[in-house]
N, C-alpha and C. Protein backbone atom coordinates (compact mmCIF):
# COMPACT_ATOMS: atom_id res chain seq x y z
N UNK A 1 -0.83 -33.63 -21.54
CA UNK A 1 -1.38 -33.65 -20.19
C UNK A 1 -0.77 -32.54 -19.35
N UNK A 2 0.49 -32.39 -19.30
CA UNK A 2 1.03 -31.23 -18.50
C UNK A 2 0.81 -29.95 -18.90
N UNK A 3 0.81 -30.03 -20.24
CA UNK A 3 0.60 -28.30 -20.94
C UNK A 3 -1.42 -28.26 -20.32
N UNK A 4 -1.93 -29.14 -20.13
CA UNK A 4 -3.60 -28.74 -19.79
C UNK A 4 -3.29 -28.66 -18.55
N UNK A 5 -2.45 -28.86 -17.37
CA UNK A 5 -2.57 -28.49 -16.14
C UNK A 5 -1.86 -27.00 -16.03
N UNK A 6 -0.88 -27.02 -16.96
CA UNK A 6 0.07 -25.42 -16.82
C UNK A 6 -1.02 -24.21 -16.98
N UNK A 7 -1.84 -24.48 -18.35
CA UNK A 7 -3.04 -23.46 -18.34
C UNK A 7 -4.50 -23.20 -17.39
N UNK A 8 -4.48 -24.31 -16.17
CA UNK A 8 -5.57 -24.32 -15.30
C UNK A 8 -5.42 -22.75 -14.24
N UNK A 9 -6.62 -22.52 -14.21
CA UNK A 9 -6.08 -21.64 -12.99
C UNK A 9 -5.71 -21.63 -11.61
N UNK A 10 -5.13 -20.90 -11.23
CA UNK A 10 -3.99 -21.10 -9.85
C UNK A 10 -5.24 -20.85 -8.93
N UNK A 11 -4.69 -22.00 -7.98
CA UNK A 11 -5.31 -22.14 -7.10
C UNK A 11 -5.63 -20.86 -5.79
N UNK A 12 -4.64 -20.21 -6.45
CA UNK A 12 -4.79 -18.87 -5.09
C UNK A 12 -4.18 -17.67 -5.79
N UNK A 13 -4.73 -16.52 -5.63
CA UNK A 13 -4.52 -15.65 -6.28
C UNK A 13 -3.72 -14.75 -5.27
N UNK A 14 -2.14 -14.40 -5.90
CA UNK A 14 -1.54 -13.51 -5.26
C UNK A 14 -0.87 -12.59 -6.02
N UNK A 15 0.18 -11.70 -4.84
CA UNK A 15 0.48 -10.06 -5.23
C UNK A 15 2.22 -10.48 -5.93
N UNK A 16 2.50 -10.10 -7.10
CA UNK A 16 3.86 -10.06 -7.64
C UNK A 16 4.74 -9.59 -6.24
N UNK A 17 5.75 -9.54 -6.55
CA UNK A 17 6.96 -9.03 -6.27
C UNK A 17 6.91 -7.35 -6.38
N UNK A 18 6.57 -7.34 -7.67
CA UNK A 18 6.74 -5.65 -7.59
C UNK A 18 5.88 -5.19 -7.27
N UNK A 19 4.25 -5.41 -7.08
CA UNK A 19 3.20 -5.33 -6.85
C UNK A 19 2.94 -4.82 -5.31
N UNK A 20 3.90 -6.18 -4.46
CA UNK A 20 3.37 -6.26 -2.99
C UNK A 20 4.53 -5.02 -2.57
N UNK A 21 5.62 -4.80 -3.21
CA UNK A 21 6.55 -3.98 -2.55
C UNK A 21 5.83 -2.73 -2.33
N UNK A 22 5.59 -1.99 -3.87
CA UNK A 22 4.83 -0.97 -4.19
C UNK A 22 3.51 -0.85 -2.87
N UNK A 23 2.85 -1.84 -2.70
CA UNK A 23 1.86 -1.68 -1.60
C UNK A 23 2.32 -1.47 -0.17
N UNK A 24 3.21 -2.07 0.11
CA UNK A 24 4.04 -2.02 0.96
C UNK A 24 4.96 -1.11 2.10
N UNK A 25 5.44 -0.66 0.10
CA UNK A 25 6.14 1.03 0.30
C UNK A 25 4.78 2.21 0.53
N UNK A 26 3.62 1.86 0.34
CA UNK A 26 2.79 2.99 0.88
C UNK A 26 2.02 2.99 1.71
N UNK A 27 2.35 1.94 2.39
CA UNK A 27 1.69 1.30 3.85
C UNK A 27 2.83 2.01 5.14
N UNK A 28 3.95 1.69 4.71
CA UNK A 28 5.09 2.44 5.15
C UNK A 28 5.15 3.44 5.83
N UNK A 29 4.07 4.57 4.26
CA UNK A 29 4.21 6.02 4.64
C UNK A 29 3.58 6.48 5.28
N UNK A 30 2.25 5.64 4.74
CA UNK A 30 0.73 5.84 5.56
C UNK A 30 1.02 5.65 7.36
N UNK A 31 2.08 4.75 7.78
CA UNK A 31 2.27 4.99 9.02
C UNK A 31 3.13 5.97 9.61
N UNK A 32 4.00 6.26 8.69
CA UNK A 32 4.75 7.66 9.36
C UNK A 32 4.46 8.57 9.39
N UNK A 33 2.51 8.51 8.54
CA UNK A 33 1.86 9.98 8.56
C UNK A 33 0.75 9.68 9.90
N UNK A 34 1.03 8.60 10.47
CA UNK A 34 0.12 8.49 11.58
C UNK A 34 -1.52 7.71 10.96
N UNK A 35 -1.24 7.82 9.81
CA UNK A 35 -2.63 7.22 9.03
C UNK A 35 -3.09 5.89 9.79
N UNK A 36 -2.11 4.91 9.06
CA UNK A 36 -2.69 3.75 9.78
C UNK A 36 -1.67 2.82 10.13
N UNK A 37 -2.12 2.05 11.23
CA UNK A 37 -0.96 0.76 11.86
C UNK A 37 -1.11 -0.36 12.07
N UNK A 38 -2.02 -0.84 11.24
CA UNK A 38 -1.96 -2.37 11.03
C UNK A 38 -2.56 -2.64 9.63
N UNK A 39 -2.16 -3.85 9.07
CA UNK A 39 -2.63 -4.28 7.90
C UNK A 39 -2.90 -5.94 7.69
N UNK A 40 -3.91 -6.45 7.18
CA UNK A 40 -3.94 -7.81 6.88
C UNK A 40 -4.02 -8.00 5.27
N UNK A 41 -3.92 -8.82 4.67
CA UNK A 41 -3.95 -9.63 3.49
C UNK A 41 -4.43 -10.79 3.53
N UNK A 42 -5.31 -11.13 2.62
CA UNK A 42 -6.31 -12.34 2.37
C UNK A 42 -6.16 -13.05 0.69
N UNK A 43 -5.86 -13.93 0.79
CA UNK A 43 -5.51 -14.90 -0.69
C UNK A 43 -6.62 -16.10 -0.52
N UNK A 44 -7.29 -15.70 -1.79
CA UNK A 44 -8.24 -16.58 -2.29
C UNK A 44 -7.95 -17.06 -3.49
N UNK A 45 -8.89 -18.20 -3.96
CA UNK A 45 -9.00 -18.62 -5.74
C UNK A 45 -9.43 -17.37 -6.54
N UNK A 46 -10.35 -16.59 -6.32
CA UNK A 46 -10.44 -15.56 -6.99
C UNK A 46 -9.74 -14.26 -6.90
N UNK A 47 -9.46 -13.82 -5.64
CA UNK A 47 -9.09 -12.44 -5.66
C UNK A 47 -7.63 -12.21 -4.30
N UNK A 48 -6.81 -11.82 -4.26
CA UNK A 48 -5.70 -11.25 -3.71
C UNK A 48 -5.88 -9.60 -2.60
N UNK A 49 -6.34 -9.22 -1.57
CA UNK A 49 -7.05 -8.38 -0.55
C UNK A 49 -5.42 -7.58 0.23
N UNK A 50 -5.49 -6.82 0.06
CA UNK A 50 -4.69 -5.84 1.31
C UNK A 50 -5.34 -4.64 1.98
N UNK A 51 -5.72 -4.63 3.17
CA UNK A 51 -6.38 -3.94 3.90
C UNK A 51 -5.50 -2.90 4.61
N UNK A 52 -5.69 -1.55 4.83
CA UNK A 52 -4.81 -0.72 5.86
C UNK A 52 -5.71 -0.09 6.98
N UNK A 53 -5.32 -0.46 8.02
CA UNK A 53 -6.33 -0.37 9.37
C UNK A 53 -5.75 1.07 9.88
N UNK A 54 -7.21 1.49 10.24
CA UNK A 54 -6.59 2.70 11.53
C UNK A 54 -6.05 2.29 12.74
N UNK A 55 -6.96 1.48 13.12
CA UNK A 55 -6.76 0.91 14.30
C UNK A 55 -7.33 -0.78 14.21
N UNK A 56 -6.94 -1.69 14.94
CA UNK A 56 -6.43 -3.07 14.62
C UNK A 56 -7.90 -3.55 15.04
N UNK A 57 -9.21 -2.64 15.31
CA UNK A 57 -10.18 -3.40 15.77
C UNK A 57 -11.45 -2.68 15.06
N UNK A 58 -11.32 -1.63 13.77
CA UNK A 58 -11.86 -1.24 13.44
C UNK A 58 -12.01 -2.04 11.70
N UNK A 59 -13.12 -1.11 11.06
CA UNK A 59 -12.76 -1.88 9.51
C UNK A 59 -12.06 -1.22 8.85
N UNK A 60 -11.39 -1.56 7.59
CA UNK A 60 -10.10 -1.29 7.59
C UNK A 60 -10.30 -0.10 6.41
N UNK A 61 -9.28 1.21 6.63
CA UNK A 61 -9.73 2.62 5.93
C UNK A 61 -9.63 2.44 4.12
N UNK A 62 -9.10 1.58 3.75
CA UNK A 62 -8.44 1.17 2.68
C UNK A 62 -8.70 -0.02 2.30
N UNK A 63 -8.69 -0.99 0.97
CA UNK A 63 -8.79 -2.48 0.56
C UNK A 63 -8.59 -2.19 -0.89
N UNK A 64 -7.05 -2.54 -0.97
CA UNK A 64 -7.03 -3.05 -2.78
C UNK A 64 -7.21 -4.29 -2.61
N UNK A 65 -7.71 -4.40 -4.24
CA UNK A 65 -8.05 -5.82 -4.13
C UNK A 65 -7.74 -6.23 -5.39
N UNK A 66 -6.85 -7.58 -5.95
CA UNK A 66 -6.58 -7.78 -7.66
C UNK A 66 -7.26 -8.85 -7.63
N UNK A 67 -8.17 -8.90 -8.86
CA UNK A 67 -9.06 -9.75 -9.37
C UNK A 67 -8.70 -9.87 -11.09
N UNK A 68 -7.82 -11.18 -11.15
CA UNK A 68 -7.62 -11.45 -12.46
C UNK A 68 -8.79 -11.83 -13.68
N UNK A 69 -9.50 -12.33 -12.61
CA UNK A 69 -11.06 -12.41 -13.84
C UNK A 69 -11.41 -11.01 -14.08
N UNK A 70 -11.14 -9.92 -14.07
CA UNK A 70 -11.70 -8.61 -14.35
C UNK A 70 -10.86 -8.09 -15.46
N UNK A 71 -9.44 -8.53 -15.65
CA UNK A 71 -8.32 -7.82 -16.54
C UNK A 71 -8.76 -7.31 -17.63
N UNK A 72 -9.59 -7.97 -17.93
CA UNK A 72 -9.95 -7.48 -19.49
C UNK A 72 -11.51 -6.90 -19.78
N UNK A 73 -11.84 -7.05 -18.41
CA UNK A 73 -12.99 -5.63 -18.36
C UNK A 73 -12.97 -4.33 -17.76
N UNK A 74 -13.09 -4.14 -16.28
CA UNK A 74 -12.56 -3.16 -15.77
C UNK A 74 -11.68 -2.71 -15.58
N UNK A 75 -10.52 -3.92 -15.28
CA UNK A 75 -9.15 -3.98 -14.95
C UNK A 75 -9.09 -4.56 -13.52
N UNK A 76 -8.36 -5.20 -13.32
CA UNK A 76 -8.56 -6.64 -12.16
C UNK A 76 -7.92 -5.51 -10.60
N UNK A 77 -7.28 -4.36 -10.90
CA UNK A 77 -7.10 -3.54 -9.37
C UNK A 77 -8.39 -2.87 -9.21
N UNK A 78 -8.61 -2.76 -7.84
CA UNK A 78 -9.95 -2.15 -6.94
C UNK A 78 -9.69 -1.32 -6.15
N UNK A 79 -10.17 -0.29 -5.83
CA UNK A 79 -9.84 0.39 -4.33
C UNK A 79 -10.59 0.50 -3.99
N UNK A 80 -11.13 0.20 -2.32
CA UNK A 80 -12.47 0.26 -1.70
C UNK A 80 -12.01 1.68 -0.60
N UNK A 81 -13.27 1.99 -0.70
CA UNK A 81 -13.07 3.10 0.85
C UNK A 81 -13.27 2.42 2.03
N UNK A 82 -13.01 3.49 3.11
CA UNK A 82 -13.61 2.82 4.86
C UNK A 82 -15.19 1.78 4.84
N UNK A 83 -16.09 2.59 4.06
CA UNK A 83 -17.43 2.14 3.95
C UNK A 83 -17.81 0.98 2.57
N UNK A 84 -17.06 0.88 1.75
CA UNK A 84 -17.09 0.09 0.72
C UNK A 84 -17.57 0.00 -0.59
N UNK A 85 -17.64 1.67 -0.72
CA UNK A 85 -17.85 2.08 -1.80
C UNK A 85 -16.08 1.76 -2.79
N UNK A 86 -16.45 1.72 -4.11
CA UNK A 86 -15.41 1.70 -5.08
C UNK A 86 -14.74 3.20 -4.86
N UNK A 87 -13.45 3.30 -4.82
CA UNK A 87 -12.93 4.54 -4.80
C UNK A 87 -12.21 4.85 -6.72
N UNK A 88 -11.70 3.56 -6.69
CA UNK A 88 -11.08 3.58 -8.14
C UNK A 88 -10.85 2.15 -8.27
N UNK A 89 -10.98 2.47 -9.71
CA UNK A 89 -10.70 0.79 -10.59
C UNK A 89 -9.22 0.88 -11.56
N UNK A 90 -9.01 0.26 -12.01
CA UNK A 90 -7.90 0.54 -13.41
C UNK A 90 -7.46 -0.55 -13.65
N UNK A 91 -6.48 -1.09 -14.39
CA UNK A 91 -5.86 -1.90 -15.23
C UNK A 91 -4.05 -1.74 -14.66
N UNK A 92 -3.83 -0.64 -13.48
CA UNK A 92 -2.39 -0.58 -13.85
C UNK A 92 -2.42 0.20 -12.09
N UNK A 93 -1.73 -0.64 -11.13
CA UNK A 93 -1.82 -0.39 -9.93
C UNK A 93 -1.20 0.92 -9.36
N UNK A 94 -0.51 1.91 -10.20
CA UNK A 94 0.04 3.19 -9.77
C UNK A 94 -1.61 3.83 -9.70
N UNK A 95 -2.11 3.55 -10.75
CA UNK A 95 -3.49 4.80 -10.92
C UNK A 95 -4.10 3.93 -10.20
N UNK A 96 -4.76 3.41 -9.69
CA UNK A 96 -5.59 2.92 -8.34
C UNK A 96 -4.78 3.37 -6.98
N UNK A 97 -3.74 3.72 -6.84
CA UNK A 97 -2.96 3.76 -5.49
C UNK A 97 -3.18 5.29 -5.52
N UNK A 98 -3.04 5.69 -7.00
CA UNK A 98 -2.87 7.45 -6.41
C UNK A 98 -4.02 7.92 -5.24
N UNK A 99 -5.39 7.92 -5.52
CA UNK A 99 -6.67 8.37 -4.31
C UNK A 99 -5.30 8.41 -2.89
N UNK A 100 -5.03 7.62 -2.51
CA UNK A 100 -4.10 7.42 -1.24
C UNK A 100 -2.80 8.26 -1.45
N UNK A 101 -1.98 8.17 -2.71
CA UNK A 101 -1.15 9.25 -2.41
C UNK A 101 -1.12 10.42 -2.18
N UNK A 102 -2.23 10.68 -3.05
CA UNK A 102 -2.61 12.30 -2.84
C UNK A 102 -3.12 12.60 -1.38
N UNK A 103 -3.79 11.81 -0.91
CA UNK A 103 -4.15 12.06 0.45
C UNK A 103 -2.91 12.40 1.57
N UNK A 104 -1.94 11.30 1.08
CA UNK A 104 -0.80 11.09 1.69
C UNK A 104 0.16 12.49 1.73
N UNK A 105 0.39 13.20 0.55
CA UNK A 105 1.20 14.14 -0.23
C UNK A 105 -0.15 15.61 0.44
N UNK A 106 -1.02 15.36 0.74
CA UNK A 106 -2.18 16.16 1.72
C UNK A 106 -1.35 16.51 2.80
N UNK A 107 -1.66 15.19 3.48
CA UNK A 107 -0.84 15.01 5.19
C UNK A 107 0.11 15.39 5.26
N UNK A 108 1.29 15.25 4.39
CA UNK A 108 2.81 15.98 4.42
C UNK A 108 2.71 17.34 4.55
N UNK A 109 2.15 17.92 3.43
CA UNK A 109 2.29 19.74 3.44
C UNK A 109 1.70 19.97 4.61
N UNK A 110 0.53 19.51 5.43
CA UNK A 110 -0.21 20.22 6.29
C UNK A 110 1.18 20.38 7.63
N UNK A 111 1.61 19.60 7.42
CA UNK A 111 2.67 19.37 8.59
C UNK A 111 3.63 20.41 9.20
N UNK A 112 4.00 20.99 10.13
CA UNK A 112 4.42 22.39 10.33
C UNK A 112 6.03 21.99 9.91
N UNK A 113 6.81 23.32 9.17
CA UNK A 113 8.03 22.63 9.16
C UNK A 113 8.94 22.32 9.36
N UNK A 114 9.83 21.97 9.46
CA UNK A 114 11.12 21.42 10.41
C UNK A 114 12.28 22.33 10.31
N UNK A 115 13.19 22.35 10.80
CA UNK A 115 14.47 23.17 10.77
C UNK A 115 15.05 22.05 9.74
N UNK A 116 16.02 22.88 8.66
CA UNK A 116 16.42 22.02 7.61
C UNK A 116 17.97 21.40 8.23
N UNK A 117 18.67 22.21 9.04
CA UNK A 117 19.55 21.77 9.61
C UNK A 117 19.85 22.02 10.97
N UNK A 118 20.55 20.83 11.91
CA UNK A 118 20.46 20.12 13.16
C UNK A 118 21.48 21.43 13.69
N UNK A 119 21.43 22.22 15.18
CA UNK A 119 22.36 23.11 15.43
C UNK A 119 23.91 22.40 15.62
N UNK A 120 24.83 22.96 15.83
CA UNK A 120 26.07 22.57 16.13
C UNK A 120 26.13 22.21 17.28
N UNK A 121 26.29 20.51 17.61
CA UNK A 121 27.11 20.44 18.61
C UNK A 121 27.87 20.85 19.73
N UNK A 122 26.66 21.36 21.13
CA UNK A 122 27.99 21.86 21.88
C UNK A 122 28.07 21.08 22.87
N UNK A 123 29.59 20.71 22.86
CA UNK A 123 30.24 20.07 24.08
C UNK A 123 31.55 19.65 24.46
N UNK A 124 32.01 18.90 24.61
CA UNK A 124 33.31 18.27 24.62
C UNK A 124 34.05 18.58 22.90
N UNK A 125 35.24 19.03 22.99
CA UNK A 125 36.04 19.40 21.33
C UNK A 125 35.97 17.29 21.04
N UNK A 126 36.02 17.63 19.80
CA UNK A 126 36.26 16.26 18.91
C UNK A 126 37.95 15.82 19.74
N UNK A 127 38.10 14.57 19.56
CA UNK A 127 39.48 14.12 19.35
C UNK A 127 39.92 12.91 18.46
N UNK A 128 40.76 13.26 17.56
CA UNK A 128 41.17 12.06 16.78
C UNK A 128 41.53 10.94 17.34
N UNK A 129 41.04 10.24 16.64
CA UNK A 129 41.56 8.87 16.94
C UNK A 129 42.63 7.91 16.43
N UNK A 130 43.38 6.94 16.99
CA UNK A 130 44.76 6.42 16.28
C UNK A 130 44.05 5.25 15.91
């Protein structure tokens, strides 16, 4: 009886540990490139949703989505665009994320560049402390 409930399927489909970090960590960047600043997530019986918003009242520029009923056809990761076309499918969530990194690794170079180091300090001399 217990081993037929262990194999039922889960009632709600969600993101691993290493999964949600990884999404997480590029939600991160996507805001320090000004991309986007808000995000929701949606857990269903079938499918697990992370959205990355431009703005918190628009639809959202981005939507992975893991669908475990797909694993062994397309591969259960999705990437949707702004409009909801498929951007990429796969079996292995680095290659569905890239479309966005590269965009991301876009936004960086365009960026004018910084002084690599901060000038010296002028003001008051240092004094040790006891």
């Amino acid at each position: 009886m217990l081993s037929r409930l262990s194999r039922a399927a889960p009632a709600q489909v969600g993101f691993e540990r290493q999964e949600l970090q990884r999404i997480l960590d590029l939600y991160g960047r996507m805001v320090a490139a000004g991309e986007w600043r808000d995000y929701a997530m949606d857990f269903s019986k079938d499918a697990a949703v992370f959205c990355g918003f431009r703005r918190a009242a628009e639809y959202p520029q981005a939507r992975i989505e893991k669908r475990p009923a797909l694993r062994a056809k397309q591969g259960m990761w999705t990437l949707y665009g702004e409009s909801g076309q498929v951007l990429k499918r796969g079996h292995e969530l680095a290659g569905v994320l890239f479309p966005l990194e590269r965009r991301l690794l876009k936004l960086v170079s365009d960026c004018p560049s910084r002084p690599t180091a901060f000038p010296p300090f002028v003001g008051a001399p240092s004094r040790k402390f006891r």
